[in-house]
PDB file of N, CA and C in Angstrom:
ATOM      1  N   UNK A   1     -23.735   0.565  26.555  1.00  0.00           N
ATOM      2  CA  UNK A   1     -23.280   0.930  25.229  1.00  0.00           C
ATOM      3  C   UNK A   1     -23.578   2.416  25.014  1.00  0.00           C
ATOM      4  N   UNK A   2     -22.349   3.010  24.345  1.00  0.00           N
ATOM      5  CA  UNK A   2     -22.953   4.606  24.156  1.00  0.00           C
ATOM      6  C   UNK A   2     -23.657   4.908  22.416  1.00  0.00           C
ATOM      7  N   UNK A   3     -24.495   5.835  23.009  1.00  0.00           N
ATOM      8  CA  UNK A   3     -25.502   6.437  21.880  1.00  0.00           C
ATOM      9  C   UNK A   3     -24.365   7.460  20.953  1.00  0.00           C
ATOM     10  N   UNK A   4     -24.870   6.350  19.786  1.00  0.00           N
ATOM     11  CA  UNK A   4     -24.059   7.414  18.448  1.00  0.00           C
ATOM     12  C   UNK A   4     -25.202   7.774  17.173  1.00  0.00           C
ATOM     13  N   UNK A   5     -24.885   9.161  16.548  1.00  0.00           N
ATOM     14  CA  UNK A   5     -25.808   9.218  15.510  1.00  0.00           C
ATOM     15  C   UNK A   5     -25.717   8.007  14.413  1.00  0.00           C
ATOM     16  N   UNK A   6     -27.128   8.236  13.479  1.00  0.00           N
ATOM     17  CA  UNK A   6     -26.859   7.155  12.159  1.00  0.00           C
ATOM     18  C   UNK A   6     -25.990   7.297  11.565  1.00  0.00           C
ATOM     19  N   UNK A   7     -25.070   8.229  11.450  1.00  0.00           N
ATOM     20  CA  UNK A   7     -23.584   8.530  10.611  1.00  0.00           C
ATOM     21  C   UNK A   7     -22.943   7.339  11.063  1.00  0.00           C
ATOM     22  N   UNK A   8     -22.589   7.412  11.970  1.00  0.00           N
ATOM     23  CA  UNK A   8     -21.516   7.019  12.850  1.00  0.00           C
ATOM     24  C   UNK A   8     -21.451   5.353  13.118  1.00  0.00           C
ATOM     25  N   UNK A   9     -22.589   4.720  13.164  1.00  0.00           N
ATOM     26  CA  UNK A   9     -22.871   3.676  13.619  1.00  0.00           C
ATOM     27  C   UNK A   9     -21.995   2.619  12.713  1.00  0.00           C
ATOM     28  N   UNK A  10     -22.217   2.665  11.192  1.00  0.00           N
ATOM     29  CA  UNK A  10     -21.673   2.233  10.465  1.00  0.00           C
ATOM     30  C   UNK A  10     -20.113   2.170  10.435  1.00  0.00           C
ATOM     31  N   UNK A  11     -19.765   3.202  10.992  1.00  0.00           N
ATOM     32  CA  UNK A  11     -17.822   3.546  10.968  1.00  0.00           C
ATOM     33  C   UNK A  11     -17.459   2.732  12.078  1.00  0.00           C
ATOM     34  N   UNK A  12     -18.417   2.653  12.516  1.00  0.00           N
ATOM     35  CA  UNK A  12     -17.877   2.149  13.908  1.00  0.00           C
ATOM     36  C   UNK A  12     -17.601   0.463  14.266  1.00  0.00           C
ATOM     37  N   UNK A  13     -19.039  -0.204  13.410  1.00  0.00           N
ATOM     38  CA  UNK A  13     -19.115  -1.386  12.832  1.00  0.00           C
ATOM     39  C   UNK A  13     -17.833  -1.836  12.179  1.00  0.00           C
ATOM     40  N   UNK A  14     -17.676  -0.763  11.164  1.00  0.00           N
ATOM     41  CA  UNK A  14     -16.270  -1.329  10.256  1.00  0.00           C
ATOM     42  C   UNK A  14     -14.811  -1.136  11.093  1.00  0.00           C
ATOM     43  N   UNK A  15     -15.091  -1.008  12.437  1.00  0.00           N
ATOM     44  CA  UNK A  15     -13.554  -0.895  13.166  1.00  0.00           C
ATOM     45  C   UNK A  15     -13.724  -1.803  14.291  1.00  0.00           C
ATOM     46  N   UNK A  16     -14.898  -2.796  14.245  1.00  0.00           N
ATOM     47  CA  UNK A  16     -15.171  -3.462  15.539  1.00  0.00           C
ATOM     48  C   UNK A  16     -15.726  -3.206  16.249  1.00  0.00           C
ATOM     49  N   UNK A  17     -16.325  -1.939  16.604  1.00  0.00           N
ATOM     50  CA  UNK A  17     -16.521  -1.534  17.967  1.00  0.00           C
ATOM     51  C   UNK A  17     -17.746  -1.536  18.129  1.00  0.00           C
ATOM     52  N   UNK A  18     -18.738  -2.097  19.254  1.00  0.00           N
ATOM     53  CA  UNK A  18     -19.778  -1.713  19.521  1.00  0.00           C
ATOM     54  C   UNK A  18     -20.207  -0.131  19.553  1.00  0.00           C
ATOM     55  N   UNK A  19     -22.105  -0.300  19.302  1.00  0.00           N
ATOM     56  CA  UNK A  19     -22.769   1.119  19.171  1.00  0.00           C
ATOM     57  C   UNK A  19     -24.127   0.680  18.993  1.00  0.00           C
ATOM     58  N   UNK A  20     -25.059   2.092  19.483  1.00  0.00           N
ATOM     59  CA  UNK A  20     -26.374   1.522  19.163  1.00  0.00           C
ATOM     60  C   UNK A  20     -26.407   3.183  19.211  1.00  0.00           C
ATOM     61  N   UNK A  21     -27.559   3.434  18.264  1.00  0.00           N
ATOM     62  CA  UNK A  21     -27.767   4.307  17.865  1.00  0.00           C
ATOM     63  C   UNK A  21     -28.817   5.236  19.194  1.00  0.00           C
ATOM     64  N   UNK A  22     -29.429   6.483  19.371  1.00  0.00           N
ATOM     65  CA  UNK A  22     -29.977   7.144  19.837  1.00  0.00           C
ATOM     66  C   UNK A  22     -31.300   6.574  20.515  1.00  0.00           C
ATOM     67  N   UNK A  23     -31.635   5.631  19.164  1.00  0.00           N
ATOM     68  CA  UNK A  23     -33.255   5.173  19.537  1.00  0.00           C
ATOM     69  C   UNK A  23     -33.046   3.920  19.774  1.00  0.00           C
ATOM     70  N   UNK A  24     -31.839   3.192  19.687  1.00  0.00           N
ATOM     71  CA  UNK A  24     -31.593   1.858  20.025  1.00  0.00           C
ATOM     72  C   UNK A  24     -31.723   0.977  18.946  1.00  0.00           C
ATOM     73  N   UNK A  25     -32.381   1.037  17.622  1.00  0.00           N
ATOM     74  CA  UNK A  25     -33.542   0.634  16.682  1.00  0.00           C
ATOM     75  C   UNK A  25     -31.935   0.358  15.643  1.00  0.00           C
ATOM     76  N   UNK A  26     -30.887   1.017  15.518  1.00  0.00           N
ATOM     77  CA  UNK A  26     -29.736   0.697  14.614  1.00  0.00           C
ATOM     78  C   UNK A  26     -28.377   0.799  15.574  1.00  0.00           C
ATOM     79  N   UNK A  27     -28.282  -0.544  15.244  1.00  0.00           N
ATOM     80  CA  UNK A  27     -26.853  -1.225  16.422  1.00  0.00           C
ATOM     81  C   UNK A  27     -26.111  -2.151  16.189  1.00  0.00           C
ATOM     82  N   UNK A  28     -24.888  -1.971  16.301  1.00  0.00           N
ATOM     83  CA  UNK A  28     -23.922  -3.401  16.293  1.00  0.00           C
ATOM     84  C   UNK A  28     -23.180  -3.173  17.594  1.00  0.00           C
ATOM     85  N   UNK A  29     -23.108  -4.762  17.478  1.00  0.00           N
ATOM     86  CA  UNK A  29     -21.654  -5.889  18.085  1.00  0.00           C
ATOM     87  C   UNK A  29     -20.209  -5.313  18.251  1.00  0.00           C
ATOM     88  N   UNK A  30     -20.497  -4.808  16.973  1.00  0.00           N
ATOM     89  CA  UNK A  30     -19.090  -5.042  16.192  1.00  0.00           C
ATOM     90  C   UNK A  30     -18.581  -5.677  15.435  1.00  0.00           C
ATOM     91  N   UNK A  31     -19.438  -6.825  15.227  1.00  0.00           N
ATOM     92  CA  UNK A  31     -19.279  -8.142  14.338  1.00  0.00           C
ATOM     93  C   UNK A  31     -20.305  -7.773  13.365  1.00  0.00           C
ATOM     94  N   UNK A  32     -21.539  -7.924  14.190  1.00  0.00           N
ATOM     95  CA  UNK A  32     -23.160  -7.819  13.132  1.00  0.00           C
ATOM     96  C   UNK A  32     -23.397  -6.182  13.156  1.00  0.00           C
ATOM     97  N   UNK A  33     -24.040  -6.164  12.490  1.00  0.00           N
ATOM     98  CA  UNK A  33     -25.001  -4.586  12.563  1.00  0.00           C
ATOM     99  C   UNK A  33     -26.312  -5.022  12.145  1.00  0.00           C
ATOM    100  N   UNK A  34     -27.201  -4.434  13.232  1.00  0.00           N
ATOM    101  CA  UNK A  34     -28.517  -4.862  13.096  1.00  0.00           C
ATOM    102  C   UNK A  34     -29.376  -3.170  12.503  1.00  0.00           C
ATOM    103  N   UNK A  35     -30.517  -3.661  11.215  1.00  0.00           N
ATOM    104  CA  UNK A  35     -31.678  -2.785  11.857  1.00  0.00           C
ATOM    105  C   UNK A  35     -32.965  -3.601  12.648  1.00  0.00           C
ATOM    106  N   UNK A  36     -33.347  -2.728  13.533  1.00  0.00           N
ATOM    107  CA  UNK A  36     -34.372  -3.411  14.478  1.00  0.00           C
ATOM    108  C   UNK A  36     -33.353  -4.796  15.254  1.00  0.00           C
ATOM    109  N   UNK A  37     -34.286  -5.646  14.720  1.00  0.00           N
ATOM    110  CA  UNK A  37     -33.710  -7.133  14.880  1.00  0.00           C
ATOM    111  C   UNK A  37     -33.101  -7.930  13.687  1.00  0.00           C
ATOM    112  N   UNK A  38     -33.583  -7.228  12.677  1.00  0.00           N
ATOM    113  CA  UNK A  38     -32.609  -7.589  11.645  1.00  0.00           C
ATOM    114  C   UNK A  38     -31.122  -7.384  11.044  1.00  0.00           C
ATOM    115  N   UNK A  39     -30.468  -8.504  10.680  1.00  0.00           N
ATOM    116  CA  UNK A  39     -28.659  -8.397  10.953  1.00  0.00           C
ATOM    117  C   UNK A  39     -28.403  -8.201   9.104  1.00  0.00           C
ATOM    118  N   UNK A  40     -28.103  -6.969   9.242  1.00  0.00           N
ATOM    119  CA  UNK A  40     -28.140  -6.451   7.972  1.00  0.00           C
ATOM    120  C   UNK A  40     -26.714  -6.059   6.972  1.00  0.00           C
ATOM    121  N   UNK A  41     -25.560  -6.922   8.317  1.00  0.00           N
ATOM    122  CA  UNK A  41     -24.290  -6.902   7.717  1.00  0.00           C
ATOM    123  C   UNK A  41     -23.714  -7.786   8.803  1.00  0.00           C
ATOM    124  N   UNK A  42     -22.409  -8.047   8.317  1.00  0.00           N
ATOM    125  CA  UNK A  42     -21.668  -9.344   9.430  1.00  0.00           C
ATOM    126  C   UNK A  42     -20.062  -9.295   8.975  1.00  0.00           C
ATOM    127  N   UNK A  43     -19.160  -9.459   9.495  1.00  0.00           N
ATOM    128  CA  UNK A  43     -17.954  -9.662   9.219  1.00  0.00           C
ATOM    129  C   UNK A  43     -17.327 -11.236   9.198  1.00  0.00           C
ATOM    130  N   UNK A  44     -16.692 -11.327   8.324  1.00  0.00           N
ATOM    131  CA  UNK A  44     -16.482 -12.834   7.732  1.00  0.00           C
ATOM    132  C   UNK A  44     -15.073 -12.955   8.654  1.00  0.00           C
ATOM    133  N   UNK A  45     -14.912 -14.460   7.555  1.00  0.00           N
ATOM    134  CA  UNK A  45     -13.663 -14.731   8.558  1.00  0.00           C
ATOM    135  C   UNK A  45     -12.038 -13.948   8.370  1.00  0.00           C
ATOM    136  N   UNK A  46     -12.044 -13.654   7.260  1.00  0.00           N
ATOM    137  CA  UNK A  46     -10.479 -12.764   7.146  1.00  0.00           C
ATOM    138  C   UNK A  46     -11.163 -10.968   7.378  1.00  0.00           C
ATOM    139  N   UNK A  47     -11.910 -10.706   8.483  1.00  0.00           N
ATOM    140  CA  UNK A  47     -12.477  -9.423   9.168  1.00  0.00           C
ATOM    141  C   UNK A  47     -13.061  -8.390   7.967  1.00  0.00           C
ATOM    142  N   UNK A  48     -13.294  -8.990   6.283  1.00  0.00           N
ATOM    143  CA  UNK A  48     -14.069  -7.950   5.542  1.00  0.00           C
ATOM    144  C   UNK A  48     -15.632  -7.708   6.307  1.00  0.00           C
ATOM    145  N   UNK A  49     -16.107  -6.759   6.245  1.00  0.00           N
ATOM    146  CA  UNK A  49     -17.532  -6.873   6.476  1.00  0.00           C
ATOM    147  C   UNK A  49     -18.537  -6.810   5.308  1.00  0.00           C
ATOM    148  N   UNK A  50     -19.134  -7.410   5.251  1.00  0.00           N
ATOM    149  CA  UNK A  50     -20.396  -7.474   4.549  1.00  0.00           C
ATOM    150  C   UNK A  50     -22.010  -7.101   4.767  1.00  0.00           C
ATOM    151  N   UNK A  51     -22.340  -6.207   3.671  1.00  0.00           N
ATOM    152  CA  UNK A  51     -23.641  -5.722   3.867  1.00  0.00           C
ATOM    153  C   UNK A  51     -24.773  -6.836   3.392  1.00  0.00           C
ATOM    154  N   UNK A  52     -25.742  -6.943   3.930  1.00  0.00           N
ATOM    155  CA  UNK A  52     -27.376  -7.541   3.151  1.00  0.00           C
ATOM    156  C   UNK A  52     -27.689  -6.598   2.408  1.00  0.00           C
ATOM    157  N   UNK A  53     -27.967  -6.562   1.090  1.00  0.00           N
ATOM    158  CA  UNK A  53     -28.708  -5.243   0.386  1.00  0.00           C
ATOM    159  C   UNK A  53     -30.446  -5.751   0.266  1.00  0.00           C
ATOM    160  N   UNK A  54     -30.801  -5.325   1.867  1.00  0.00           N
ATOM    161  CA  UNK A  54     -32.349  -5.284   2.018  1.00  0.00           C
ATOM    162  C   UNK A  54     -33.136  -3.975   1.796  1.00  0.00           C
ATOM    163  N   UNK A  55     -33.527  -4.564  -0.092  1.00  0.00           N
ATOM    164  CA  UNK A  55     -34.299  -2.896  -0.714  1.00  0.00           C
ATOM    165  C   UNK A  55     -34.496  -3.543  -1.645  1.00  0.00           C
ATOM    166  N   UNK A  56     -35.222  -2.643  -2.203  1.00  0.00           N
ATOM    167  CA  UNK A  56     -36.362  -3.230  -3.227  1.00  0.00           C
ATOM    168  C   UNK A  56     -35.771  -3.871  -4.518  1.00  0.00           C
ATOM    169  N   UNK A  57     -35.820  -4.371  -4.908  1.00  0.00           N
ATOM    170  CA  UNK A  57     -34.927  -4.890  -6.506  1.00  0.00           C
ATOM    171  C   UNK A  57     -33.877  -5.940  -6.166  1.00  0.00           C
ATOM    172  N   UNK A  58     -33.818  -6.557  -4.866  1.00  0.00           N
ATOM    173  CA  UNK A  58     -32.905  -7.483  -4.224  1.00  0.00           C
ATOM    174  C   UNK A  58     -33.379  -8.493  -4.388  1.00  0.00           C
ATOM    175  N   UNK A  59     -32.530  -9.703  -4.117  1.00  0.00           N
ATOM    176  CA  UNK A  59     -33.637 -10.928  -3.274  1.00  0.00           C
ATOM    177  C   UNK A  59     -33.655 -10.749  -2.144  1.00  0.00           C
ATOM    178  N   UNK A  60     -32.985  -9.757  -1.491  1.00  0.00           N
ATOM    179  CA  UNK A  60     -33.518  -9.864   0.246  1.00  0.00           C
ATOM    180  C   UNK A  60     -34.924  -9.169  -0.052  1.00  0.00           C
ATOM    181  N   UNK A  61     -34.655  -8.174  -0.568  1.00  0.00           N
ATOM    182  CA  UNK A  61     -36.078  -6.977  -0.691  1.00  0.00           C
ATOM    183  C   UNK A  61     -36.233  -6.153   0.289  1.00  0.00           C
ATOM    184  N   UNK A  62     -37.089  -5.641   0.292  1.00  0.00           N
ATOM    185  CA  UNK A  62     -37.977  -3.953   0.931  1.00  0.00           C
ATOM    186  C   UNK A  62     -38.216  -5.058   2.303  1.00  0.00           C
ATOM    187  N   UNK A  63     -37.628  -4.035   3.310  1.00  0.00           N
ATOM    188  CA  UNK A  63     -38.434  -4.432   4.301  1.00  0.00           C
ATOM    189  C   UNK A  63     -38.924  -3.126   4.939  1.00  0.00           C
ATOM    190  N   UNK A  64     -38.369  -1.905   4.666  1.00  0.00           N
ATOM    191  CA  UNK A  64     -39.054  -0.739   5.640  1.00  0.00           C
ATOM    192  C   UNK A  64     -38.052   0.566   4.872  1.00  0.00           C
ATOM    193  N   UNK A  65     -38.889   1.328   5.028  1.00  0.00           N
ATOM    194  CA  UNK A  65     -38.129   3.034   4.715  1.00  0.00           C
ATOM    195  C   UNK A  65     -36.916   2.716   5.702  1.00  0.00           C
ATOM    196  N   UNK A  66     -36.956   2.655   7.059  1.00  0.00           N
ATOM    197  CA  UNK A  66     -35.685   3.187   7.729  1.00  0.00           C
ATOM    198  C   UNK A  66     -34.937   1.947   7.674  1.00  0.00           C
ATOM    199  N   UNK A  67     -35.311   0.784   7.519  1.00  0.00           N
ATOM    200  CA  UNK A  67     -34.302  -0.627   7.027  1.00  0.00           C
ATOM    201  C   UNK A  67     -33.510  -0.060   5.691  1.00  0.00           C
ATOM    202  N   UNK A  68     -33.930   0.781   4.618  1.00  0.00           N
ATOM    203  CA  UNK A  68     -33.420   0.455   3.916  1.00  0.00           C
ATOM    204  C   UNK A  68     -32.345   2.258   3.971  1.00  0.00           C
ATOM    205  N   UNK A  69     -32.428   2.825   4.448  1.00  0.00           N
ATOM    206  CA  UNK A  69     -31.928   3.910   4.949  1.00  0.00           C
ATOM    207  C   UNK A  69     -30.552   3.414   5.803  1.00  0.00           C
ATOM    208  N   UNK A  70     -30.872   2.799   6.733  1.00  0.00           N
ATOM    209  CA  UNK A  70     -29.554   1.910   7.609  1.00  0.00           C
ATOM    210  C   UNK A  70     -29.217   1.130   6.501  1.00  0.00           C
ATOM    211  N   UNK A  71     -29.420   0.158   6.147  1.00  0.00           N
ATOM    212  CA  UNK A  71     -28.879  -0.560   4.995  1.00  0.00           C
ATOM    213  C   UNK A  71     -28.047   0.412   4.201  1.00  0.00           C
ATOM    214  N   UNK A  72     -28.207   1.628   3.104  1.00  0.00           N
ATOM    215  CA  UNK A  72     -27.038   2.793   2.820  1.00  0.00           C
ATOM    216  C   UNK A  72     -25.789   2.685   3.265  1.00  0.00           C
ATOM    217  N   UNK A  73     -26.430   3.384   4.588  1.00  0.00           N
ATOM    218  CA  UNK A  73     -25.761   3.872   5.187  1.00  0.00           C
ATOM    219  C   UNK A  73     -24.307   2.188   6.046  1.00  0.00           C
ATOM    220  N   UNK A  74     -25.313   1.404   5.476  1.00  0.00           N
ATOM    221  CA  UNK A  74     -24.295   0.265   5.775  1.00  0.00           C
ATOM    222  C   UNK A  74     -23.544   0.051   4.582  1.00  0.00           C
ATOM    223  N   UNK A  75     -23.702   0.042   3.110  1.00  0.00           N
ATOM    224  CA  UNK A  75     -23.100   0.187   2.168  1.00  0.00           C
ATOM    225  C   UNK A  75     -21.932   0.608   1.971  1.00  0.00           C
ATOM    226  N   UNK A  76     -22.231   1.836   2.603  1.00  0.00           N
ATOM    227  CA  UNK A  76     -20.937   2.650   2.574  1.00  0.00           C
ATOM    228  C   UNK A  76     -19.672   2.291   2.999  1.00  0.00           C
ATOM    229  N   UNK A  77     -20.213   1.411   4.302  1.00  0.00           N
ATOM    230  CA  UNK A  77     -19.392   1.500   5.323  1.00  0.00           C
ATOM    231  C   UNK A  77     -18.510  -0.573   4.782  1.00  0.00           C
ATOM    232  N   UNK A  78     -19.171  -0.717   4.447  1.00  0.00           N
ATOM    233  CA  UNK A  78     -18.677  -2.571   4.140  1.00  0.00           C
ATOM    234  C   UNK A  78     -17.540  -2.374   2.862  1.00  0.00           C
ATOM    235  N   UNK A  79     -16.848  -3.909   3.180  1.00  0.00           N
ATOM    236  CA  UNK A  79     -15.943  -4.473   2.104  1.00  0.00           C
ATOM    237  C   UNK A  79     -17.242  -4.983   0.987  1.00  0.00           C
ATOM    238  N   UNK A  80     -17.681  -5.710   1.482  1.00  0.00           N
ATOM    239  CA  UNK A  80     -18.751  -6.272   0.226  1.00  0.00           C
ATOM    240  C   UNK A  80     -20.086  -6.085   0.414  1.00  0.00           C
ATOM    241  N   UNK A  81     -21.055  -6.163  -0.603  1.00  0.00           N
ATOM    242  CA  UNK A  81     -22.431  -6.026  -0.948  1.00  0.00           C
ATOM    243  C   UNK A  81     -22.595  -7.306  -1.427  1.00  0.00           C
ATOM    244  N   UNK A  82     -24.308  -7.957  -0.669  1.00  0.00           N
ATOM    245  CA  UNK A  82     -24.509  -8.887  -0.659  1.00  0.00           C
ATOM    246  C   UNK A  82     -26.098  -8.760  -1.304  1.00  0.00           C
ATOM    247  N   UNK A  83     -26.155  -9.060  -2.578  1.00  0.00           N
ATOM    248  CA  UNK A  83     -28.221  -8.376  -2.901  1.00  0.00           C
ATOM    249  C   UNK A  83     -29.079  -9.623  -2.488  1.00  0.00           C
ATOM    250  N   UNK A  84     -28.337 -11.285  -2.529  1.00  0.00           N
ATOM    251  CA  UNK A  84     -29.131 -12.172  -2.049  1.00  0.00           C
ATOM    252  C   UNK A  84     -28.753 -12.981  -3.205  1.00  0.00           C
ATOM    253  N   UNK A  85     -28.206 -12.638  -4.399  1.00  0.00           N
ATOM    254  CA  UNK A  85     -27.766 -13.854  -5.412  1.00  0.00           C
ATOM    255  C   UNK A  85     -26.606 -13.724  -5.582  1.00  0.00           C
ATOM    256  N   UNK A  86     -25.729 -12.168  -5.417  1.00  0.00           N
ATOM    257  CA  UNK A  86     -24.373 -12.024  -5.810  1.00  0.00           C
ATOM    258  C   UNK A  86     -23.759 -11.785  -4.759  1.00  0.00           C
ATOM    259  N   UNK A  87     -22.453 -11.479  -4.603  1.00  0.00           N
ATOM    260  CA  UNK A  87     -21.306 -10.529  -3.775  1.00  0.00           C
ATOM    261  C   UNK A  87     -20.392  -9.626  -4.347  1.00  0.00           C
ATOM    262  N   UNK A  88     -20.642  -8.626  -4.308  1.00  0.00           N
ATOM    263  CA  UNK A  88     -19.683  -7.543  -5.243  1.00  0.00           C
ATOM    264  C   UNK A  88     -18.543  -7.044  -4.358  1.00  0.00           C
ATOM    265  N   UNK A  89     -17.271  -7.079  -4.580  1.00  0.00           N
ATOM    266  CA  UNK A  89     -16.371  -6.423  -3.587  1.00  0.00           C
ATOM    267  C   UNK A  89     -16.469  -4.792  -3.947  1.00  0.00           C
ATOM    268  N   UNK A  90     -16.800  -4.074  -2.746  1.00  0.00           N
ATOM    269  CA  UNK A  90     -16.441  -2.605  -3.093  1.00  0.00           C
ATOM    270  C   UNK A  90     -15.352  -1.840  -2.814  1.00  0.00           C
ATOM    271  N   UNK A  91     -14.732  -2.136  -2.296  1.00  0.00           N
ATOM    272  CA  UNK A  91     -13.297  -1.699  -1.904  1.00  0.00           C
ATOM    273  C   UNK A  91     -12.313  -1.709  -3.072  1.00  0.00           C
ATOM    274  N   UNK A  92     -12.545  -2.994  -3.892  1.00  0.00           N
ATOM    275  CA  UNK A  92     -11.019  -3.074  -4.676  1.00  0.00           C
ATOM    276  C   UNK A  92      -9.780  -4.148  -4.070  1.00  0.00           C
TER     277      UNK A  92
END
């Protein structure tokens, strides 16, 4: 798998394509996007992707400064946001 910055990882997620980041530590499938070992977004069945919103004020919650940094940066990149009680579409 080739090394992409944290920008990138996310864009890449939302087009399918495998990636793992520099340090290995933020990576997807193409399907999932993980931080660490945690799967912090996933693509459903009609191909939207969806984020976990793991950070503080969630029900997933805080799990780490750079979890919740990848998590953002996964925000950006998803059809929906998932905090652990709701699903918000962000796209429109």
């Amino acid at each position: 798998m080739s090394k992409y910055s944290n920008t990138e990882i996310p864009r890449l997620w939302s087009i399918g394509q495998r990636a793992s980041s520099h340090t290995g530590n933020f990576w997807t499938d193409g399907i999932k996007i993980y931080s660490y070992n945690l799967c912090i977004g996933d693509t459903i069945e009609n191909g939207h992707k969806v984020a976990f919103e793991y950070r503080s004020g969630t029900e997933y919650g805080f799990k780490s400064q750079t979890t919740s940094c990848h998590v953002g940066r996964v925000c950006s990149a998803a059809d929906l946001i998932a905090d652990g009680k709701t699903i918000r579409n962000v796209r429109g």
